[in-house]
PDB file of N, CA and C in Angstrom:
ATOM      1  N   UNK A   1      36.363 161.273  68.130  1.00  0.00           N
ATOM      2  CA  UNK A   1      36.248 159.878  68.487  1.00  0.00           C
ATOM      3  C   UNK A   1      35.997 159.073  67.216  1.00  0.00           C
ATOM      4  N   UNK A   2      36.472 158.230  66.627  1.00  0.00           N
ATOM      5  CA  UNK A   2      36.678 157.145  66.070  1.00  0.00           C
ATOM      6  C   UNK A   2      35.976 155.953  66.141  1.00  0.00           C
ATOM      7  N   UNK A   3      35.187 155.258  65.349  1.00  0.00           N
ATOM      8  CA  UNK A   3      35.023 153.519  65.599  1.00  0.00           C
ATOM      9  C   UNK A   3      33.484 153.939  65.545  1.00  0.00           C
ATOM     10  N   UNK A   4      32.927 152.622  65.778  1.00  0.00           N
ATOM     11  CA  UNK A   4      31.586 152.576  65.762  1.00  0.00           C
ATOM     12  C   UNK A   4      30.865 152.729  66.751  1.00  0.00           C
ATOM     13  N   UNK A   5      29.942 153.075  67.300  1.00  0.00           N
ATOM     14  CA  UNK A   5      28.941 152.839  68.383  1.00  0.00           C
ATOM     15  C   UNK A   5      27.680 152.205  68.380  1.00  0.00           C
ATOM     16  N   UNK A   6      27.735 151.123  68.921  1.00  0.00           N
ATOM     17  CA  UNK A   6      26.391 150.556  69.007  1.00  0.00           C
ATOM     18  C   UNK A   6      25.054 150.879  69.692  1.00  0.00           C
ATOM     19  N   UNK A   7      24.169 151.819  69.541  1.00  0.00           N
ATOM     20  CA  UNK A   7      23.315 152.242  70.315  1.00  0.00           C
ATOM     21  C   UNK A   7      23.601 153.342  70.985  1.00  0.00           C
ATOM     22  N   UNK A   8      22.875 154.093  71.707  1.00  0.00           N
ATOM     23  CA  UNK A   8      22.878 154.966  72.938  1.00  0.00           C
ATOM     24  C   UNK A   8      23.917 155.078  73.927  1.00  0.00           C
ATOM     25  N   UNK A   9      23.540 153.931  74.319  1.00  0.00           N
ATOM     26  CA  UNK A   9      24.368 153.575  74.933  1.00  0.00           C
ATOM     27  C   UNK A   9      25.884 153.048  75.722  1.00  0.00           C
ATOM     28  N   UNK A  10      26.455 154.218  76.541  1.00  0.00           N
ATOM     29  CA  UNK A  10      27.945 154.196  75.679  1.00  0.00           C
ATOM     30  C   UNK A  10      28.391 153.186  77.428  1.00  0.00           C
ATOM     31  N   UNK A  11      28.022 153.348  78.472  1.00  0.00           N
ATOM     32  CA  UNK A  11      28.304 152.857  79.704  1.00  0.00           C
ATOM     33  C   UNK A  11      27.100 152.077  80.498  1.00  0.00           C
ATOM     34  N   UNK A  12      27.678 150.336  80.628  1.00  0.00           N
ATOM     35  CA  UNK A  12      26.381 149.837  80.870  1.00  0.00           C
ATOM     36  C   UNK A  12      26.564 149.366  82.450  1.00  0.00           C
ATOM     37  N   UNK A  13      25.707 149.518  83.320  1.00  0.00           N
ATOM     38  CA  UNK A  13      26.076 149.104  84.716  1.00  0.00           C
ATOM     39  C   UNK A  13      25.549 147.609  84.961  1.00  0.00           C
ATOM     40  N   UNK A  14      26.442 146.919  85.180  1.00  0.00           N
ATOM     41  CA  UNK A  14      26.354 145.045  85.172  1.00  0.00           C
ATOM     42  C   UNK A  14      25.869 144.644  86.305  1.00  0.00           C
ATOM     43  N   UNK A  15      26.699 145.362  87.968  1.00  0.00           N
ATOM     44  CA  UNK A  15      26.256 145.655  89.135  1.00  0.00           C
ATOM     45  C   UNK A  15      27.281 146.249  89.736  1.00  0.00           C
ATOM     46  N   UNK A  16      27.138 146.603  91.180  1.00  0.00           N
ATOM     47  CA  UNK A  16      27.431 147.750  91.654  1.00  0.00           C
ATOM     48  C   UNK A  16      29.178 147.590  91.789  1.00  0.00           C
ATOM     49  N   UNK A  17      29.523 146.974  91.066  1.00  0.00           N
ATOM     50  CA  UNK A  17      31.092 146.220  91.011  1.00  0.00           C
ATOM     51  C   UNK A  17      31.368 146.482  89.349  1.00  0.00           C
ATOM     52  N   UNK A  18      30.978 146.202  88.877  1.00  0.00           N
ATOM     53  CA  UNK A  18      31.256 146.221  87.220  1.00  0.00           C
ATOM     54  C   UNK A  18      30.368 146.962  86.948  1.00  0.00           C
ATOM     55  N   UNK A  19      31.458 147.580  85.716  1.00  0.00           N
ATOM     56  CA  UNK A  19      30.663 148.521  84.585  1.00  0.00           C
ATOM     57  C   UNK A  19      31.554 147.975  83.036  1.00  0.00           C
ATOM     58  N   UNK A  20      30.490 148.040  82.251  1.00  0.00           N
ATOM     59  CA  UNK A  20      31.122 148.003  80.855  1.00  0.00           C
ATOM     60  C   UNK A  20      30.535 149.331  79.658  1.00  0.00           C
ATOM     61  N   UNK A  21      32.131 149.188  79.303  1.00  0.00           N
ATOM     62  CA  UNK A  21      32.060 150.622  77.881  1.00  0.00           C
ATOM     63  C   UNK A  21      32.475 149.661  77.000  1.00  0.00           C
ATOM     64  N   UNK A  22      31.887 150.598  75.899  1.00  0.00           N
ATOM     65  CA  UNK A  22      31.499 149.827  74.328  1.00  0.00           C
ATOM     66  C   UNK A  22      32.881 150.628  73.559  1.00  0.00           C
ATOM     67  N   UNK A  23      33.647 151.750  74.346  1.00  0.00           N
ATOM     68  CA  UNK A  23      35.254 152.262  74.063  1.00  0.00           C
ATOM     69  C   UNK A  23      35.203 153.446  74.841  1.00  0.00           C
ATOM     70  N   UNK A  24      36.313 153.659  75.286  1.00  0.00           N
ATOM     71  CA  UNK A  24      36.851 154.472  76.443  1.00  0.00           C
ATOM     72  C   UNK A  24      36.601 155.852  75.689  1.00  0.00           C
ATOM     73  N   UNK A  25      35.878 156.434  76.560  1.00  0.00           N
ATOM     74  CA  UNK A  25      35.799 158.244  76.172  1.00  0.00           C
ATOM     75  C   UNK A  25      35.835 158.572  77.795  1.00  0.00           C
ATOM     76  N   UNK A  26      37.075 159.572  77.784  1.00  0.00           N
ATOM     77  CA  UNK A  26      37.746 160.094  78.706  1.00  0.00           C
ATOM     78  C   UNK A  26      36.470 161.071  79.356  1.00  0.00           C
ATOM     79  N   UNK A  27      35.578 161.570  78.233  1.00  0.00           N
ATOM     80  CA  UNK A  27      34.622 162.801  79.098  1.00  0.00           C
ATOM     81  C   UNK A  27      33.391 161.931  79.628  1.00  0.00           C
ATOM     82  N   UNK A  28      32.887 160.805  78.875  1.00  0.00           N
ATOM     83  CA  UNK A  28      32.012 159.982  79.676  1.00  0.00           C
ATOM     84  C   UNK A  28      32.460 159.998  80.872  1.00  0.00           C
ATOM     85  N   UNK A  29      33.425 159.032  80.988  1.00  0.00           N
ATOM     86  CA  UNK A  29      33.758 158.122  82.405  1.00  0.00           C
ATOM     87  C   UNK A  29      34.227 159.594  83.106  1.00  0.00           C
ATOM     88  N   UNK A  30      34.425 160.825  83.380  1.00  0.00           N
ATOM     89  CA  UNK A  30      34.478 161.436  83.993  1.00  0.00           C
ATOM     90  C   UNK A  30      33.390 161.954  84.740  1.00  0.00           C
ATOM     91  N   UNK A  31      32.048 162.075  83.690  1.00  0.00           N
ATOM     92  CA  UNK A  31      31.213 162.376  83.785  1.00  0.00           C
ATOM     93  C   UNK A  31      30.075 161.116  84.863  1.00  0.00           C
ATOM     94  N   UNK A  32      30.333 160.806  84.956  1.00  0.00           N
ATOM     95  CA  UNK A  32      29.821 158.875  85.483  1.00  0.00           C
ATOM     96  C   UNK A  32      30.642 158.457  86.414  1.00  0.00           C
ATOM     97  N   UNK A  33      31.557 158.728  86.733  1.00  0.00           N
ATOM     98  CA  UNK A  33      32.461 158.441  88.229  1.00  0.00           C
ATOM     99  C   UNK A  33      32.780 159.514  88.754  1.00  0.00           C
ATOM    100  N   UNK A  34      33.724 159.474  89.954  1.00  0.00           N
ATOM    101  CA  UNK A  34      33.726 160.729  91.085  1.00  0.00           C
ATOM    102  C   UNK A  34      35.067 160.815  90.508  1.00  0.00           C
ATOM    103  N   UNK A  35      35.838 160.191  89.888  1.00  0.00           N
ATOM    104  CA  UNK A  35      37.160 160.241  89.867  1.00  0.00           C
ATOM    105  C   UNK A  35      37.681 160.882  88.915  1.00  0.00           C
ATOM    106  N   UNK A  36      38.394 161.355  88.553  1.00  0.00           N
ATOM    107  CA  UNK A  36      39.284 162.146  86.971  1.00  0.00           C
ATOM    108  C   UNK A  36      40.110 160.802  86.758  1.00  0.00           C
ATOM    109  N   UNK A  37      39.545 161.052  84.971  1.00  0.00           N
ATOM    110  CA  UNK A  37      40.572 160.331  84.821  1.00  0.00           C
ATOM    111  C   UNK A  37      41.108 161.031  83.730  1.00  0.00           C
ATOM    112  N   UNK A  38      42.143 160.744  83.666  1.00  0.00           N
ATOM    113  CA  UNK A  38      43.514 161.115  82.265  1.00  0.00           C
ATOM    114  C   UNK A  38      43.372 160.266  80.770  1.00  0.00           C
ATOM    115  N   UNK A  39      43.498 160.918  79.904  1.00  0.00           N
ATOM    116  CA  UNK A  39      43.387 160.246  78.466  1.00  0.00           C
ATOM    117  C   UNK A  39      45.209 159.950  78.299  1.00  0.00           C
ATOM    118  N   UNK A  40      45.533 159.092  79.434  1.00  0.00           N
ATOM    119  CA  UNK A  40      46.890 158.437  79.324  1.00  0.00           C
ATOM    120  C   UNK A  40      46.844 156.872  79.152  1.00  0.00           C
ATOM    121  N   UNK A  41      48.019 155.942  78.580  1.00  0.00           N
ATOM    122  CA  UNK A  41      48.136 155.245  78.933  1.00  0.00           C
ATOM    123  C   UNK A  41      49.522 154.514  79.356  1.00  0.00           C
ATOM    124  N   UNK A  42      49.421 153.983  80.488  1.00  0.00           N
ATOM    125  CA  UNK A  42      51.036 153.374  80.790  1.00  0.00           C
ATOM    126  C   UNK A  42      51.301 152.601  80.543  1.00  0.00           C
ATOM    127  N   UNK A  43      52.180 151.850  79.995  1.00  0.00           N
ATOM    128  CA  UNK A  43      53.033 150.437  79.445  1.00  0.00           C
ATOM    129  C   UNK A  43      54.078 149.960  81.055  1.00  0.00           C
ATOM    130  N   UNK A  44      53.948 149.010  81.150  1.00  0.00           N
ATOM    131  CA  UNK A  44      55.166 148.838  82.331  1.00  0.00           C
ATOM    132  C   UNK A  44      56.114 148.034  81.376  1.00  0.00           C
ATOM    133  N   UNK A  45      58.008 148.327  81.532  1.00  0.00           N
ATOM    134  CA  UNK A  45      58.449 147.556  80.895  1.00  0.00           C
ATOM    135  C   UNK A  45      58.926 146.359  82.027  1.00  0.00           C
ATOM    136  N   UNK A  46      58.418 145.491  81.600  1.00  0.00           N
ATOM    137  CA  UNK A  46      58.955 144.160  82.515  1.00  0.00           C
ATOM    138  C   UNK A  46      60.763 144.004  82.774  1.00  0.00           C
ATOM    139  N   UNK A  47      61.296 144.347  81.346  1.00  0.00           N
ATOM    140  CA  UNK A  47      62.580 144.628  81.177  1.00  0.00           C
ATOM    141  C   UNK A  47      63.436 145.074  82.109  1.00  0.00           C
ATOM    142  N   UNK A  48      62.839 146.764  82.222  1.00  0.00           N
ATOM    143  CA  UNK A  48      63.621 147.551  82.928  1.00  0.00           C
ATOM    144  C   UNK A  48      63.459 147.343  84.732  1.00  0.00           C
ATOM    145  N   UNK A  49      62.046 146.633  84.459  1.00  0.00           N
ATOM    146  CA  UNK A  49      62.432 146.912  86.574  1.00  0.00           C
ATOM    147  C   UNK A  49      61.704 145.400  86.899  1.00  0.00           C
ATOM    148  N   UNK A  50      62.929 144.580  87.627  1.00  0.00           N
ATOM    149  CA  UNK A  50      63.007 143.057  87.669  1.00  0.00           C
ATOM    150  C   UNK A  50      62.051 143.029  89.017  1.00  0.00           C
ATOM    151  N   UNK A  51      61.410 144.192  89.848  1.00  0.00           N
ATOM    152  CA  UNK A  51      60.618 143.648  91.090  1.00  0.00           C
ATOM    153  C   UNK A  51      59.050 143.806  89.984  1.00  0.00           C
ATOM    154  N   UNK A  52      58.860 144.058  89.014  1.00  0.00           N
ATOM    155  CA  UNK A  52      57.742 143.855  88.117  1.00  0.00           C
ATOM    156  C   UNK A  52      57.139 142.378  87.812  1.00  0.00           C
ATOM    157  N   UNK A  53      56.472 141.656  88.167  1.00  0.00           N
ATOM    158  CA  UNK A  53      56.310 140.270  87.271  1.00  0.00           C
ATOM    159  C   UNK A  53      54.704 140.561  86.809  1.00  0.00           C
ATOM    160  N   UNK A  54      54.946 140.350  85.181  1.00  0.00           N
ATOM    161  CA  UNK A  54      53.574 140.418  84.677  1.00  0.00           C
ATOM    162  C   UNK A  54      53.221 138.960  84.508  1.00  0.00           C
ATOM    163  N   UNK A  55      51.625 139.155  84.889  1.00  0.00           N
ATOM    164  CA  UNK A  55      51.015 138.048  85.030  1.00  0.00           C
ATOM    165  C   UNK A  55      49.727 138.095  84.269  1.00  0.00           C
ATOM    166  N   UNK A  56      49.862 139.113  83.397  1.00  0.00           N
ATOM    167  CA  UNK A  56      48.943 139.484  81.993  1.00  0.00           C
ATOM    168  C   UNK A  56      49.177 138.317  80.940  1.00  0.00           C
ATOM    169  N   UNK A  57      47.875 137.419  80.596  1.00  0.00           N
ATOM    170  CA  UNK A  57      48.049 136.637  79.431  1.00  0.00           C
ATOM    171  C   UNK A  57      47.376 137.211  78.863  1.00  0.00           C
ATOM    172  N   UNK A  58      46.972 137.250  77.253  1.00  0.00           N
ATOM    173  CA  UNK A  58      45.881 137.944  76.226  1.00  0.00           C
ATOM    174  C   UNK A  58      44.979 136.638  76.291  1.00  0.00           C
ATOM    175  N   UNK A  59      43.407 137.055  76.381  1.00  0.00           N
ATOM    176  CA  UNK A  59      42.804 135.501  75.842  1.00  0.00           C
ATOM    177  C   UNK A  59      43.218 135.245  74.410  1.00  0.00           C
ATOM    178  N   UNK A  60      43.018 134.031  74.665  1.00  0.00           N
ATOM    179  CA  UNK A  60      43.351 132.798  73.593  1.00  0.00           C
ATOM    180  C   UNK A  60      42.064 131.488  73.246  1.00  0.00           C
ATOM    181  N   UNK A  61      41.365 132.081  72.589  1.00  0.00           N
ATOM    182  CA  UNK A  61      40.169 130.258  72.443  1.00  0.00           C
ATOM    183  C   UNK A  61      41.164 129.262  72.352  1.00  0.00           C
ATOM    184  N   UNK A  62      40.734 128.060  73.258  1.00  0.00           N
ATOM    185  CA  UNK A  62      41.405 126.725  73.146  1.00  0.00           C
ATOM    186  C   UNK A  62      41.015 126.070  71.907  1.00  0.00           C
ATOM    187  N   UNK A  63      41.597 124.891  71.941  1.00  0.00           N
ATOM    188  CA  UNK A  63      40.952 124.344  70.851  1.00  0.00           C
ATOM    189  C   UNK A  63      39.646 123.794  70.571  1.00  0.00           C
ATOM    190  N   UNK A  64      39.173 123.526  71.749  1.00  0.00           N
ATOM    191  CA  UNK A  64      37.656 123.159  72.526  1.00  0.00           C
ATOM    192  C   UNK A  64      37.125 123.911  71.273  1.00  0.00           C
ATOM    193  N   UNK A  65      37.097 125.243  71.732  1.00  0.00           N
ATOM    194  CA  UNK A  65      36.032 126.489  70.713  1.00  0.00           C
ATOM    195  C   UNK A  65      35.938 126.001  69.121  1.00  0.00           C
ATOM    196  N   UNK A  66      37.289 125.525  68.940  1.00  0.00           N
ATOM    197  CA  UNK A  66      37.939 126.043  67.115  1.00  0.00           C
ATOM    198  C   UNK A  66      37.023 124.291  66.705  1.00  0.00           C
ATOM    199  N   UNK A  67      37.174 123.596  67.549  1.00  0.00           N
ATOM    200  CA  UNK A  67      36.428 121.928  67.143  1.00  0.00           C
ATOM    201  C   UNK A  67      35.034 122.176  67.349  1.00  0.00           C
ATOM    202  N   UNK A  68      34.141 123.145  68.375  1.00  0.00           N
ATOM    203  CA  UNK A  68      33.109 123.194  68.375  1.00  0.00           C
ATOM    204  C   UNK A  68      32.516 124.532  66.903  1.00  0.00           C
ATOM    205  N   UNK A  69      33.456 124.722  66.852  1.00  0.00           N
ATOM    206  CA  UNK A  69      32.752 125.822  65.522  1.00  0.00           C
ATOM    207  C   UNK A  69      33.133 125.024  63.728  1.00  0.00           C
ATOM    208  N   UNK A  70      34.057 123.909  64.104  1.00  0.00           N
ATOM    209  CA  UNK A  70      34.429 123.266  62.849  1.00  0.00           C
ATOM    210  C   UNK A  70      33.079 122.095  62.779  1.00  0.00           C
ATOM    211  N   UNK A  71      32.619 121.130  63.665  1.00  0.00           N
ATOM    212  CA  UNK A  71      31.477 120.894  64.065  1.00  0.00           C
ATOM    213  C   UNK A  71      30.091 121.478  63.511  1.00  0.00           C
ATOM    214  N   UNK A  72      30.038 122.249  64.415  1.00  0.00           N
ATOM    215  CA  UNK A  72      28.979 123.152  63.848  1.00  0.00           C
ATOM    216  C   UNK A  72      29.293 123.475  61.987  1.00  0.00           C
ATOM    217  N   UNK A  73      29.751 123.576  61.371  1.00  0.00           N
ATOM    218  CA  UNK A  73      29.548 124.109  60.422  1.00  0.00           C
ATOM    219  C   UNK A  73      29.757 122.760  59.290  1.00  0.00           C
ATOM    220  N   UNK A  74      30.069 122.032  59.628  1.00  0.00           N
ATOM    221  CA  UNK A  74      30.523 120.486  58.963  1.00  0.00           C
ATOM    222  C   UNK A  74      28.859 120.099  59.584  1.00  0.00           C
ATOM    223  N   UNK A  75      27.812 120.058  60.598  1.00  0.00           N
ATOM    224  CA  UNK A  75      26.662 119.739  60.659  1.00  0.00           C
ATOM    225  C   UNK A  75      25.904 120.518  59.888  1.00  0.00           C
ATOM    226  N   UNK A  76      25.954 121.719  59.877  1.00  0.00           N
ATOM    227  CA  UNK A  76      25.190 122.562  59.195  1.00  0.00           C
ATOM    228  C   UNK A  76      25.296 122.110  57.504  1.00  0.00           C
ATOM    229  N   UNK A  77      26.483 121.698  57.185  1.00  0.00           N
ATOM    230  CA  UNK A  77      26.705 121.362  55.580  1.00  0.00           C
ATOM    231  C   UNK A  77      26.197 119.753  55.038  1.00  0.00           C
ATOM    232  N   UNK A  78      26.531 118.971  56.253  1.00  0.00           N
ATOM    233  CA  UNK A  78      25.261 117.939  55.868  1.00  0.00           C
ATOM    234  C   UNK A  78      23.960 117.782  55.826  1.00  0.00           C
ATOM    235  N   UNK A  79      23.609 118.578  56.941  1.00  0.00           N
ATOM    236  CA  UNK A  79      22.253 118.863  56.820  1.00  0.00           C
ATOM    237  C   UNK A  79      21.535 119.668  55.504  1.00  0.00           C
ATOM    238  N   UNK A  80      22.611 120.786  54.787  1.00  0.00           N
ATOM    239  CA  UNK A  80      21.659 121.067  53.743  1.00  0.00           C
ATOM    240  C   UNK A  80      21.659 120.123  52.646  1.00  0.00           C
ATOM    241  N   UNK A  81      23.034 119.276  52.292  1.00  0.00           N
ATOM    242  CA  UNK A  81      23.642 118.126  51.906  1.00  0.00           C
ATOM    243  C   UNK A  81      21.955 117.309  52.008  1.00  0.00           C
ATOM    244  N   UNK A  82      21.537 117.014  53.177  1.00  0.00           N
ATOM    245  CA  UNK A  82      20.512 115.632  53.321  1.00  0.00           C
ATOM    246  C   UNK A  82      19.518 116.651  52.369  1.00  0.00           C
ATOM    247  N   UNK A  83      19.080 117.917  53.041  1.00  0.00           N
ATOM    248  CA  UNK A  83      17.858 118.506  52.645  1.00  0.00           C
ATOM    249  C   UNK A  83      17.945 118.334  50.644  1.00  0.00           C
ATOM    250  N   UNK A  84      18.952 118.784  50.473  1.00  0.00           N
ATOM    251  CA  UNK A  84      19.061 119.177  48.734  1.00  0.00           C
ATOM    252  C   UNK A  84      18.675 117.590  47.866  1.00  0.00           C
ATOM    253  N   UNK A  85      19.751 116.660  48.357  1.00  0.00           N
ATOM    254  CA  UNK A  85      19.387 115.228  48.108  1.00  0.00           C
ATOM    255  C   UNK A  85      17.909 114.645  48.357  1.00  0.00           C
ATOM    256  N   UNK A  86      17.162 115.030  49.305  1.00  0.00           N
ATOM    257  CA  UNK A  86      15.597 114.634  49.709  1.00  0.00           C
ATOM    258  C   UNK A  86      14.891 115.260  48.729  1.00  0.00           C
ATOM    259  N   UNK A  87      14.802 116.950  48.272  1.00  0.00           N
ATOM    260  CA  UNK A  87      14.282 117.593  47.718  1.00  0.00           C
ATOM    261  C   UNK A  87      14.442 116.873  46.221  1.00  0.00           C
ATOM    262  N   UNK A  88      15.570 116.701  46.093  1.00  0.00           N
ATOM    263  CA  UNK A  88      15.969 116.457  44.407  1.00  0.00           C
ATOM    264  C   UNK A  88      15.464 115.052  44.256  1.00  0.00           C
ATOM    265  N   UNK A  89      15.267 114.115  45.409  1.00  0.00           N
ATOM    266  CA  UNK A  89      15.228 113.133  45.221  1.00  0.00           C
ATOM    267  C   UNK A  89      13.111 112.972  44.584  1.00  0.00           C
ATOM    268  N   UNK A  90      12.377 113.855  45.440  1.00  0.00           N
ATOM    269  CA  UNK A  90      11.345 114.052  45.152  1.00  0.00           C
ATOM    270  C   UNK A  90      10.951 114.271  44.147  1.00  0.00           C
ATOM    271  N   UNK A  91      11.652 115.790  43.695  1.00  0.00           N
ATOM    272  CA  UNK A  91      11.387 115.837  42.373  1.00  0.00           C
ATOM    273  C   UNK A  91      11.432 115.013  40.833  1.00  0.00           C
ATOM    274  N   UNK A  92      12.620 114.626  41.280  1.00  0.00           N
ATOM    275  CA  UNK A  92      12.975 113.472  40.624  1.00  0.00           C
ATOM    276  C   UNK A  92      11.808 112.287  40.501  1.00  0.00           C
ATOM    277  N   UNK A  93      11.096 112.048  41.407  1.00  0.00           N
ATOM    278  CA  UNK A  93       9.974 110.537  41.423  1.00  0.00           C
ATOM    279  C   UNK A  93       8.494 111.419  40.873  1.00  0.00           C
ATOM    280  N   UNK A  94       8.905 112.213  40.889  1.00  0.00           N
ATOM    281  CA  UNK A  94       7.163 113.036  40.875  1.00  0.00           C
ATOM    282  C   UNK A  94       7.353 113.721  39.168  1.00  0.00           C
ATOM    283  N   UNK A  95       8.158 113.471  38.331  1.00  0.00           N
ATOM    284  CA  UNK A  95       8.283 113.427  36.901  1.00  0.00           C
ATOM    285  C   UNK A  95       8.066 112.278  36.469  1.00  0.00           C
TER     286      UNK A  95
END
């Protein structure tokens, strides 16, 4: 197995509907459900069989996110901006 692990903890129970893994290990989740599962994975080609319609989007942050993190960091830079100018400005009167 590959990648990092964060903690102990490899399967977290959210409630009796959801579960979350921190990355798929085929002998965990065997071990933790009633079910077998297979270290497979299937691709459907949308291509080949037209009664298929995928309705899989990947997330995407809107732009909402990308203006609230440009924000945030344009506040954060005036603010040290005010702090450095106040500080310097002090020092400056107190010579």
């Amino acid at each position: 197995m590959s990648g990092i692990a964060l903690g102990e903890k490899k399967l977290e129970v959210i409630n009796s509907n959801i579960n979350r893994v921190q990355r798929i290990d085929v002998e965990n989740l065997n071990n933790f459900y009633s079910s077998k599962f297979l270290p497979y994975m299937i691709y459907l080609e949308p291509l080949l069989d037209r009664n298929y319609e995928s309705s899989f989007k990947l997330p995407a942050p809107g732009s909402d996110k990308n203006y609230g993190y440009a924000f945030q960091w344009f506040a954060f830079a005036l603010t040290l901006l005010i702090i450095f100018l106040r500080l310097g400005i002090k020092t400056h009167n107190d010579k």
